[in-house]
C-alpha atoms as a PDB file:
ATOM      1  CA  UNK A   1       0.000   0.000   0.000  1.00  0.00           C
ATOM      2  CA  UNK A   2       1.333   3.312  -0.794  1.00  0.00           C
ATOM      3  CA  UNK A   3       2.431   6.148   1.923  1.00  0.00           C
ATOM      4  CA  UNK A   4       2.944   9.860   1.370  1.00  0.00           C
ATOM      5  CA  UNK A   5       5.058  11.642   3.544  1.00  0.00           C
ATOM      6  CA  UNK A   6       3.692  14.928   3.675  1.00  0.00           C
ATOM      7  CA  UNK A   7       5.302  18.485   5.107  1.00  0.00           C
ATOM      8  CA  UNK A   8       2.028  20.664   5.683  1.00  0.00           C
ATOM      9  CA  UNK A   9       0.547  19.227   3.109  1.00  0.00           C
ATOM     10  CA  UNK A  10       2.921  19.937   0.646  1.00  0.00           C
ATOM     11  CA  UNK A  11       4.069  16.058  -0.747  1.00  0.00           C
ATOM     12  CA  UNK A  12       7.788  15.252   0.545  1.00  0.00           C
ATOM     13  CA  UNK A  13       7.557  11.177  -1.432  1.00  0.00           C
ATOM     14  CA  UNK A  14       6.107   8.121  -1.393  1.00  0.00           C
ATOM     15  CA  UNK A  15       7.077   4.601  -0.036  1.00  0.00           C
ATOM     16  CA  UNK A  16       4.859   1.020  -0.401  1.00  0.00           C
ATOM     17  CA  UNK A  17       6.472   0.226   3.434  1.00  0.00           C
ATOM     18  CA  UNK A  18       7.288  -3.287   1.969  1.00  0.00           C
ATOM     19  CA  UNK A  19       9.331  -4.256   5.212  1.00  0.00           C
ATOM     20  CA  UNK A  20       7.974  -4.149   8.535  1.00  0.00           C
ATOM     21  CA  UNK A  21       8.518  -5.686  12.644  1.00  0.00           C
ATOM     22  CA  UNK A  22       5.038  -5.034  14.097  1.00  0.00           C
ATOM     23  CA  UNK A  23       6.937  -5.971  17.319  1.00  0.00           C
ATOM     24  CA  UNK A  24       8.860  -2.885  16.989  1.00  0.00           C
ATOM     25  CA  UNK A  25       6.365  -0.984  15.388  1.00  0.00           C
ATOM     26  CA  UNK A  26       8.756  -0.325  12.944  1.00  0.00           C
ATOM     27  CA  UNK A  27       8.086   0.217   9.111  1.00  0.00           C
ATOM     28  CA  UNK A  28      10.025   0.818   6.052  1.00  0.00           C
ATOM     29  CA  UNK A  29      10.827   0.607   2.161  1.00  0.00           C
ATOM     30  CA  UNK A  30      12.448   1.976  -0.452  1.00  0.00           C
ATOM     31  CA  UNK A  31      11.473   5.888  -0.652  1.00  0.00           C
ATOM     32  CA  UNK A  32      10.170   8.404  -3.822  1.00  0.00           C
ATOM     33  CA  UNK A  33      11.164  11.730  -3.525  1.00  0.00           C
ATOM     34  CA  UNK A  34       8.104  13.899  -4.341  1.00  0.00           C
ATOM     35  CA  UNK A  35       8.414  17.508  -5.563  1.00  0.00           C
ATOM     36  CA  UNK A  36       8.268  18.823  -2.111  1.00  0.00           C
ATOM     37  CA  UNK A  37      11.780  16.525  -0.716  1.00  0.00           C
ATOM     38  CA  UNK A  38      13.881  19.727  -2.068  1.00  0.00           C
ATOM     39  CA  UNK A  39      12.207  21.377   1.507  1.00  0.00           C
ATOM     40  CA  UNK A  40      13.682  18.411   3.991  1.00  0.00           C
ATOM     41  CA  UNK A  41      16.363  17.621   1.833  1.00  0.00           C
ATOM     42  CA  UNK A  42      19.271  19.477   3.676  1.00  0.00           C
ATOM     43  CA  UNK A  43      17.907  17.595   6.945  1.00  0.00           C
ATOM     44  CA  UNK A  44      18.182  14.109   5.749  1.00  0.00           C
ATOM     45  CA  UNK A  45      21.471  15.231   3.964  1.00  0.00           C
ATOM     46  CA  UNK A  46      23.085  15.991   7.380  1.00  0.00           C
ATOM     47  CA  UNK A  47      22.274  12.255   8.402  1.00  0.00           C
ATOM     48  CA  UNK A  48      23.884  10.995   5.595  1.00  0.00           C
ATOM     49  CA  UNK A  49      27.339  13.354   6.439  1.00  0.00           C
ATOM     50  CA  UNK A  50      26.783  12.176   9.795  1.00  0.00           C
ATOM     51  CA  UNK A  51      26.733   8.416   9.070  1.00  0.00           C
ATOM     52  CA  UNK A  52      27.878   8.241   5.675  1.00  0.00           C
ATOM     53  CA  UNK A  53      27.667   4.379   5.129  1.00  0.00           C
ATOM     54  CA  UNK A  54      24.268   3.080   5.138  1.00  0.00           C
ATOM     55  CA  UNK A  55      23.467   0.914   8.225  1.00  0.00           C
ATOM     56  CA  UNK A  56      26.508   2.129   9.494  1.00  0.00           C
ATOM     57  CA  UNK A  57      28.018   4.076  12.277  1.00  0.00           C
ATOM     58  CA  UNK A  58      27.758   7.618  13.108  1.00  0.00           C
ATOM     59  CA  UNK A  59      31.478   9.398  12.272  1.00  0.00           C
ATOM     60  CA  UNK A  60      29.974  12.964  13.268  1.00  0.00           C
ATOM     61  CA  UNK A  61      28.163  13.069  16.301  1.00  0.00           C
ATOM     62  CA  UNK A  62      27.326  16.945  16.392  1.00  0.00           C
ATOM     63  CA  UNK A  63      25.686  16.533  13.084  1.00  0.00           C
ATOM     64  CA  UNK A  64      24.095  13.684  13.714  1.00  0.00           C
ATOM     65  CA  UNK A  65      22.658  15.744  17.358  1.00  0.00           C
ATOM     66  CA  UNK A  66      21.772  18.700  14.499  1.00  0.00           C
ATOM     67  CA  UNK A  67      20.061  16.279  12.545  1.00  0.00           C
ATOM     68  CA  UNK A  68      17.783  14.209  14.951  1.00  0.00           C
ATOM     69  CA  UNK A  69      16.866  18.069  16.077  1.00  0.00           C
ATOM     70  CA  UNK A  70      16.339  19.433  13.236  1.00  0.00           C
ATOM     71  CA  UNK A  71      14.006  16.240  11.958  1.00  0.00           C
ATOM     72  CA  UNK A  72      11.980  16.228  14.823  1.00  0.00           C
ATOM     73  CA  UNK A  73      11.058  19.835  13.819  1.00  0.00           C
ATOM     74  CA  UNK A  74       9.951  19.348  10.885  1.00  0.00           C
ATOM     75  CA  UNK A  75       6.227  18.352  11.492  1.00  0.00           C
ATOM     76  CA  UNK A  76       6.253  15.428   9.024  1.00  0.00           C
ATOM     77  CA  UNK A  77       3.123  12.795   8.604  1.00  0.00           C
ATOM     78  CA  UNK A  78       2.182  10.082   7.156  1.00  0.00           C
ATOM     79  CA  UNK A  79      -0.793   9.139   5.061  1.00  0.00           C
ATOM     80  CA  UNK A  80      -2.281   6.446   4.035  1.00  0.00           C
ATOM     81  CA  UNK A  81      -3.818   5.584   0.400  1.00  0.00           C
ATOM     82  CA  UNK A  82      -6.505   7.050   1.528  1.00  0.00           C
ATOM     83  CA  UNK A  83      -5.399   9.527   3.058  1.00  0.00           C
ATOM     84  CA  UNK A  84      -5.796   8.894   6.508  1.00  0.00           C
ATOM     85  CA  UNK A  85      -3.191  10.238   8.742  1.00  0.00           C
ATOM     86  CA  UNK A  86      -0.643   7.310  10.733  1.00  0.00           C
ATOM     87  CA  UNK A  87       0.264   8.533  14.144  1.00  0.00           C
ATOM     88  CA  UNK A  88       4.019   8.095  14.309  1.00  0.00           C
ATOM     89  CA  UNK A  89       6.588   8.733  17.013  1.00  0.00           C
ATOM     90  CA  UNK A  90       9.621   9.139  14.063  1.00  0.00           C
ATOM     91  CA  UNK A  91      10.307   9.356  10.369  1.00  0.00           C
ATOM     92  CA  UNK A  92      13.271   9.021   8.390  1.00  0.00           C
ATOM     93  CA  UNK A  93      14.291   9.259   5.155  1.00  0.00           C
ATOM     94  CA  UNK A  94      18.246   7.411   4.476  1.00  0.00           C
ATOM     95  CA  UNK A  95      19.067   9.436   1.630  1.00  0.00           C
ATOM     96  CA  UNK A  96      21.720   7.722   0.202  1.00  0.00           C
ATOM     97  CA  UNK A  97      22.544   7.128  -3.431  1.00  0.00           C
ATOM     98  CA  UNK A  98      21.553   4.116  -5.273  1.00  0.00           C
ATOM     99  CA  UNK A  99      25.067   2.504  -5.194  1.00  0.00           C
ATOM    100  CA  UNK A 100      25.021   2.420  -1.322  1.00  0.00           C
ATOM    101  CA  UNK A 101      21.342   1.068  -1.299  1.00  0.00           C
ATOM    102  CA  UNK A 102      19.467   3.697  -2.355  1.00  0.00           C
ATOM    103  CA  UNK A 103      17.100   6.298  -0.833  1.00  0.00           C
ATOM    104  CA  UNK A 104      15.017   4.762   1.756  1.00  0.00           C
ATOM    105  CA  UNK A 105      11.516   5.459   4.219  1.00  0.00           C
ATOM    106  CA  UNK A 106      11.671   4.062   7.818  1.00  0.00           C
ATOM    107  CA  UNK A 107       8.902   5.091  10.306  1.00  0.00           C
ATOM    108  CA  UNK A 108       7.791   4.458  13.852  1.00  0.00           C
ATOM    109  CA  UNK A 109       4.347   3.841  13.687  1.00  0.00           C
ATOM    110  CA  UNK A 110       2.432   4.406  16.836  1.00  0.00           C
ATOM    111  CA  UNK A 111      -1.358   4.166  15.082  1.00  0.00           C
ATOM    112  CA  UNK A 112      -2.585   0.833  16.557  1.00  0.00           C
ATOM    113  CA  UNK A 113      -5.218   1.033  13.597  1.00  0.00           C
ATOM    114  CA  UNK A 114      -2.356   0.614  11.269  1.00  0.00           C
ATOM    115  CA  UNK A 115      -0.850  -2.795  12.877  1.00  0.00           C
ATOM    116  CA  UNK A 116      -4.552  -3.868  13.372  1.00  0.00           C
ATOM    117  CA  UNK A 117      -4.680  -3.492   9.237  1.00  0.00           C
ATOM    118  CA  UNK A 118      -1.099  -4.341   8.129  1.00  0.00           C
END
């Protein structure tokens, strides 16, 4: 099912969650930038400075600190097909290039609806 990850309603991307641990209420998949990523962009850019191999570790803790701030600022959601908002408690977008796995979604998902449905 597809997700839109949304900035105040302007359309940041997309993501089918393929991948998910309902015991961690953890979800994610490989991630569409919209026309709206250019906003977040610099954010998820200073992730990828801070840990610059994917699923690796961090080699730049103050802009990793910047980062997680500066994320949890942002205000993003997440919607469902239909449009209906998922409570979440984090989202993330690995912005890496395709030859070191590609750009990727992975959210928290708090909505208890959602793991109901999943």
């Amino acid at each position: 099912m597809r997700h839109t990850v949304r900035l105040h309603g302007v359309i940041i991307g997309h993501s089918e969650l393929e991948h998910a641990e309902p015991e961690l209420r953890r979800a994610w998949g490989v991630f569409r930038p919209g026309l709206g990523y250019d906003l977040v962009e610099p954010v998820f850019q200073l992730f990828r400075e801070a840990v610059p191999m994917k699923g690796g570790e961090a080699m730049d803790e103050i802009k990793l600190a910047r980062y997680h701030a500066a994320r949890d600022k942002l205000g993003l959601e997440l919607v469902n097909a239909e449009g209906r908002r998922i409570t979440t408690s984090a989202i993330h977008i690995a912005d890496y290039p395709v030859e070191k796995g590609g750009p990727e979604l992975d959210v928290l998902i708090s909505d208890d609806t959602y793991w109901a449905h999943r």
